[in-house]
Protein backbone atom coordinates (compact mmCIF):
# COMPACT_ATOMS: atom_id res chain seq x y z
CA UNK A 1 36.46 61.18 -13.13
CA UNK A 2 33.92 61.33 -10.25
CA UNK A 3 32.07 58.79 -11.86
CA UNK A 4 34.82 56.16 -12.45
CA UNK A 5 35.64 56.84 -8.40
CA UNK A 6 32.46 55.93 -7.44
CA UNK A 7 32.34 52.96 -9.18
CA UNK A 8 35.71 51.65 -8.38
CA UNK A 9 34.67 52.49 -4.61
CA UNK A 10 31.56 50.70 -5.16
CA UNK A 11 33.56 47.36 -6.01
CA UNK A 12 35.73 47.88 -2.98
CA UNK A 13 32.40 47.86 -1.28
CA UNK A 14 30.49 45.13 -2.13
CA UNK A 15 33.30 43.35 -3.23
CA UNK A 16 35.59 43.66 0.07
CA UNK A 17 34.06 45.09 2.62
CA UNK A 18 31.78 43.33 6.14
CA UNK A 19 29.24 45.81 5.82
CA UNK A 20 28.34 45.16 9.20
CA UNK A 21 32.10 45.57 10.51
CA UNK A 22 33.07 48.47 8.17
CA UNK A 23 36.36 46.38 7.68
CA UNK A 24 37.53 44.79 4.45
CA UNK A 25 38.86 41.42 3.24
CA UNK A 26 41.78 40.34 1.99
CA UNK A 27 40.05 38.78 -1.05
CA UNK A 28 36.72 38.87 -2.97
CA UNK A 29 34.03 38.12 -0.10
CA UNK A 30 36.74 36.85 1.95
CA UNK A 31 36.46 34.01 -0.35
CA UNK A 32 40.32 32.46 1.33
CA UNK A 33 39.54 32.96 4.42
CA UNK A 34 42.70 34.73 4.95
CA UNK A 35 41.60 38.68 6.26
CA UNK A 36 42.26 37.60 10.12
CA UNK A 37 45.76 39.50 9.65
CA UNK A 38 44.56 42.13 7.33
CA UNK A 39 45.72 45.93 9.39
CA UNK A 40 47.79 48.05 7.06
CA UNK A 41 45.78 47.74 4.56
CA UNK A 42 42.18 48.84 6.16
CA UNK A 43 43.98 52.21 6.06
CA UNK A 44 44.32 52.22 2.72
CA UNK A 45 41.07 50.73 1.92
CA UNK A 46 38.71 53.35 4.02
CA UNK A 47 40.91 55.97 3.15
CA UNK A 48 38.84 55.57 -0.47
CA UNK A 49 35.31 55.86 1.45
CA UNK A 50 37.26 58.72 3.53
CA UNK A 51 38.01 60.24 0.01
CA UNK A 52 34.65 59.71 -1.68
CA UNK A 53 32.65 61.17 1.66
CA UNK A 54 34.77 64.40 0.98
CA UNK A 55 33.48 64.24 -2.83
CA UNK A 56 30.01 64.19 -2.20
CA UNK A 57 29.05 65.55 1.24
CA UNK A 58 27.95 68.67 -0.42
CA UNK A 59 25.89 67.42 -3.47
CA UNK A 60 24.52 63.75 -2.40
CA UNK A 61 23.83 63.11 1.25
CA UNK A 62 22.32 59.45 0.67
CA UNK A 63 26.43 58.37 -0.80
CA UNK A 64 28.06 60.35 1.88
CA UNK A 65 25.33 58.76 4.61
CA UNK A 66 26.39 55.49 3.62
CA UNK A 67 30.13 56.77 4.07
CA UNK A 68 30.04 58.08 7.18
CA UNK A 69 28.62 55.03 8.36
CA UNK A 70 31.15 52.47 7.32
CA UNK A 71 33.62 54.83 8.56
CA UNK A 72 32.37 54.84 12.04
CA UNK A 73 31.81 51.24 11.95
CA UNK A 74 35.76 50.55 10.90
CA UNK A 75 36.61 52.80 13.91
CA UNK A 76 34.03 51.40 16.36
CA UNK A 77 35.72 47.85 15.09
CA UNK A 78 39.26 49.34 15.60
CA UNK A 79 40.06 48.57 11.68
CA UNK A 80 40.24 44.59 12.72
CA UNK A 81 43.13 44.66 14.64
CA UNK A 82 43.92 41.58 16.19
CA UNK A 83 45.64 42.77 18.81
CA UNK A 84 44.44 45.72 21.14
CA UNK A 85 45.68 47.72 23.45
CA UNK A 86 43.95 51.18 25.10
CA UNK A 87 43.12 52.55 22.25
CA UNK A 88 41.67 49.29 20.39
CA UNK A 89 43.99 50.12 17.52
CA UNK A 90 48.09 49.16 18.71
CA UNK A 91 49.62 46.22 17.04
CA UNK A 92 53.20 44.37 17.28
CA UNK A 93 54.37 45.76 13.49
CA UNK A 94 55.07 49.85 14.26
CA UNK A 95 54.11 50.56 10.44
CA UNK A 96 50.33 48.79 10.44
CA UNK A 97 49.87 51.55 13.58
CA UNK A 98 51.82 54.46 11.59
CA UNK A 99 49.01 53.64 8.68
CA UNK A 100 46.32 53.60 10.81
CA UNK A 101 46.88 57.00 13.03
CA UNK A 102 46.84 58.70 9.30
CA UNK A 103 43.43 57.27 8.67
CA UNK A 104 42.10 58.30 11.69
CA UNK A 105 43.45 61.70 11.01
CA UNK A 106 41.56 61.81 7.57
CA UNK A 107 38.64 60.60 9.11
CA UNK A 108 38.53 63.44 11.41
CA UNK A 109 39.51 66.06 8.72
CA UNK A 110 36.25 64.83 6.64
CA UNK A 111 33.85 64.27 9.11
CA UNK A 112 34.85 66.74 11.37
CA UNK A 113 34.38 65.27 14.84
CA UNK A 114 37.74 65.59 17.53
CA UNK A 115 37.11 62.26 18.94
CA UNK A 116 38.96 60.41 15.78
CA UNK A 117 42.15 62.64 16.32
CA UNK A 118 42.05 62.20 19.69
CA UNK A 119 42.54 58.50 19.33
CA UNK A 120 45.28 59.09 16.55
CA UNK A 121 47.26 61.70 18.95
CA UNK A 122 46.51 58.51 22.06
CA UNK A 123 48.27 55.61 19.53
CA UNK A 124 51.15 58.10 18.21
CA UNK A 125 52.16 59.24 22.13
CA UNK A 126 51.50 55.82 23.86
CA UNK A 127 52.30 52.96 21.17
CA UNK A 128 54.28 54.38 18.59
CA UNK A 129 56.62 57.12 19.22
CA UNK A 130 57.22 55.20 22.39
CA UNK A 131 59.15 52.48 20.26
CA UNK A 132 61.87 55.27 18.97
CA UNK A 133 65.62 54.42 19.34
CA UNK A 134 68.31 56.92 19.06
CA UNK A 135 71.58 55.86 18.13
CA UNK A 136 74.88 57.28 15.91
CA UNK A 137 72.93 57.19 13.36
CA UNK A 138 69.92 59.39 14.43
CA UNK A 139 66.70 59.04 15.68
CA UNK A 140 64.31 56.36 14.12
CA UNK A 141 61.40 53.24 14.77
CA UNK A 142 61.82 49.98 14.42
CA UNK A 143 59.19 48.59 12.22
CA UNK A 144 57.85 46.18 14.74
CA UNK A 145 58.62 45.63 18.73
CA UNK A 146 60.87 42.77 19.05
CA UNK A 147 64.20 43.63 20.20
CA UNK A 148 66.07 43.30 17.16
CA UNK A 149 63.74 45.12 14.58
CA UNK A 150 65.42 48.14 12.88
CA UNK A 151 64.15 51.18 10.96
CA UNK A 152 62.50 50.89 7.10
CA UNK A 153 60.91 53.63 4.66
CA UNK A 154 57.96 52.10 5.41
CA UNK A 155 57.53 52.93 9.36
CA UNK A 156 59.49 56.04 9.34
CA UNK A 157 57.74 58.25 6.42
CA UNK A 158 54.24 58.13 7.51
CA UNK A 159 55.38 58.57 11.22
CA UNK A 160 57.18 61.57 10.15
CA UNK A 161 53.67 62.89 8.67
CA UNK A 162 51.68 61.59 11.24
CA UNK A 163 53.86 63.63 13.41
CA UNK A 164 53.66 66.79 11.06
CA UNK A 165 50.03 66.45 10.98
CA UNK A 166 49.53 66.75 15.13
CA UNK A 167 52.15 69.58 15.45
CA UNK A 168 49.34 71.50 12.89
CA UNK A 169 46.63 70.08 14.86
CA UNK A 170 48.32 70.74 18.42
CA UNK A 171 50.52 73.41 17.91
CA UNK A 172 52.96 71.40 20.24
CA UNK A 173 56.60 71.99 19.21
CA UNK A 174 57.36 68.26 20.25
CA UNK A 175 55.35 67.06 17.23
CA UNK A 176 57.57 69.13 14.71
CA UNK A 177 60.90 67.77 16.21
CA UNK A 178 59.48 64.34 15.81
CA UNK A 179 58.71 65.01 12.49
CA UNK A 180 62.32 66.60 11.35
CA UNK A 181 64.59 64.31 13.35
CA UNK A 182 62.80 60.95 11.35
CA UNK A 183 62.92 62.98 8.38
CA UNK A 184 66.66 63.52 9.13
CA UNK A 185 67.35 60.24 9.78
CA UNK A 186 65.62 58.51 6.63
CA UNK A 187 67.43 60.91 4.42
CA UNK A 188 70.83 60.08 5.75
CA UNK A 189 70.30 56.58 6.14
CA UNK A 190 67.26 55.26 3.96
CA UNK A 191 67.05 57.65 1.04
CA UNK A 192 68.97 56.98 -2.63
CA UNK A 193 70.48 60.40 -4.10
CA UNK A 194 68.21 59.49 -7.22
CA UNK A 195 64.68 60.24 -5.90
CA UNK A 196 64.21 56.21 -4.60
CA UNK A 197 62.92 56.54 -0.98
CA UNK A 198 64.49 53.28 -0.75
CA UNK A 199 65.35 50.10 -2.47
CA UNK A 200 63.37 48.44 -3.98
CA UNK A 201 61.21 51.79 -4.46
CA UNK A 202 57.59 51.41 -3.70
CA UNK A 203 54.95 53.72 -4.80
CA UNK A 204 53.35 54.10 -1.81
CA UNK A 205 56.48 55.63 0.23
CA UNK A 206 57.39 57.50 -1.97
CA UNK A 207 54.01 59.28 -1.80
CA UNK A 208 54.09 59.13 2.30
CA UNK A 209 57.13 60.80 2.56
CA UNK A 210 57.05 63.09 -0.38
CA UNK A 211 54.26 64.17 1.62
CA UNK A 212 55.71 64.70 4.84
CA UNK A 213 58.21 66.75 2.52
CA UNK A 214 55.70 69.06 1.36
CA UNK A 215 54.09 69.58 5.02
CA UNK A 216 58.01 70.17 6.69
CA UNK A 217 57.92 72.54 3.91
CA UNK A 218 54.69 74.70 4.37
CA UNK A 219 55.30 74.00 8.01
CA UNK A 220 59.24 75.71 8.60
CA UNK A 221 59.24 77.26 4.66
CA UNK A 222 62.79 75.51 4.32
CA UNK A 223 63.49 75.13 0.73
CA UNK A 224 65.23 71.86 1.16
CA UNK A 225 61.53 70.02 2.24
CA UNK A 226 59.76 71.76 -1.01
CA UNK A 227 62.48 70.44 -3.29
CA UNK A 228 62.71 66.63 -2.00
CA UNK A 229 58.60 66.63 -1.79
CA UNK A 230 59.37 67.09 -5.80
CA UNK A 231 62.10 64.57 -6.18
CA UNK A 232 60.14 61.96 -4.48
CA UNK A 233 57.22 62.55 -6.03
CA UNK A 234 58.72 62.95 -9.57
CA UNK A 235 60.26 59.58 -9.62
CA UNK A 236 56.99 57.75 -8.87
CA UNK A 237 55.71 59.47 -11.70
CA UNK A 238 58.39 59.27 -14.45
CA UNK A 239 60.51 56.17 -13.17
CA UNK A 240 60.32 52.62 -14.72
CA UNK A 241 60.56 51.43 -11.42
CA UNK A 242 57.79 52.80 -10.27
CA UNK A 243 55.50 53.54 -13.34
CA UNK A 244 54.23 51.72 -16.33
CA UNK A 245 52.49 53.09 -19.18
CA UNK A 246 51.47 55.37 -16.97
CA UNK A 247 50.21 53.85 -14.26
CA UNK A 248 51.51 53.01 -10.95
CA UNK A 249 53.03 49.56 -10.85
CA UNK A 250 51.29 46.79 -9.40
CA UNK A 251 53.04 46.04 -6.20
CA UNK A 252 52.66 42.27 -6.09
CA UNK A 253 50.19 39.66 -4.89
CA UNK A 254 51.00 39.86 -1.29
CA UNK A 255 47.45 41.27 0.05
């Protein structure tokens, strides 16, 4: 298995990655031209090279070197954002900074160094749990900052671990009500009684907030988180929607 994740990683390398920049393209060797608006997705993509440093910084240093590296050069190249902010990394679209607090949080749980959290805990507190709206039907972020954006899976599950992860990491009550009032409010309002995070399901929220599910849970041991961490999970896994022959879906061509 190690093998096959090295190579794959190795593709996403030379394949998609400005080796100088430590940020990916859109395509092969940015072959369209088309990675000026690439954001969510360099959190997914150096998540990998977060994932393979954690493989191998115990048994190859040269692979984890190399890591390390393009991991400090996405974050000294604030994941090419193009748009700014204080912290290099705040955008318009509330999800594309959601993604990218998580990745700095992994980053800082493999490498070990504060400074990467630091930044995560700056863009969560000044950029984006300064969009949330309250209203009848709870408490909730708009998935971008125009004036008439509302809430979607999408923004609100990995805030709600984002904000689970700095209550662990901060010990600051604040945190965990951020984290349980979004959870509240995308089970009421987002959530289908089936195990679909939403409609149309997509693989990847139902992973973000099954896993916000399982940290409420080992966070407050409330029995409730533990057993809709498994119902969200479980449908990825054995839904149509979601799976075929056994793999995850492809989730279309868009990026």
């Amino acid at each position: 298995g190690s093998t096959k994740a090295d190579s794959l990683t190795n593709v996403l390398i030379e394949q998609f990655m400005n080796k100088t920049k430590g940020t990916f393209y859109s395509t092969p060797h940015d072959v369209e031209h088309s990675s000026t608006y690439i954001y969510w997705q360099q959190a997914h993509a150096i998540d990998v090279l977060t994932y393979g440093f954690e493989r191998h910084k115990g048994d190859d240093s040269g692979l984890s070197a190399k890591y390390r590296l393009y991991m400090q050069r996405w974050y000294a190249n604030h994941a090419n954002n193009y748009s700014s902010g204080s912290t290099g990394f705040e955008n318009p679209y509330t999800d594309d900074m959601c993604w990218i607090c998580l990745s700095l949080l992994h980053i800082s749980e493999a490498l070990g160094v504060k400074s990467y959290t630091t930044t995560a805990k700056r863009l969560f507190d000044n950029a984006i749990i300064k969009r949330a709206k309250e209203d009848d039907r709870g408490f909730w972020l708009p998935w971008n900052n125009s004036s008439d954006s509302g809430p979607n899976a999408c923004t609100e599950a990995p805030a709600c671990l984002a904000a689970a992860k700095l209550f662990l990491l901060y010990n600051d009550s604040t945190y965990l009500d951020y984290a349980v009032k979004l959870y509240d409010f995308t089970v009421k309002n987002i959530c289908k009684t089936d195990g679909r995070v939403e409609e149309p399901p997509l693989t990847y929220t139902q992973g973000t907030f099954g896993e916000a599910c399982r940290m409420l849970y080992h966070i407050t041991g409330r029995a409730t988180y533990k057993l809709n961490a498994g119902t969200y999970i479980n449908y990825a896994f054995t839904n149509g929607r979601c799976t075929s022959n056994g793999l995850l879906r492809h989730e279309g061509t868009s990026m």
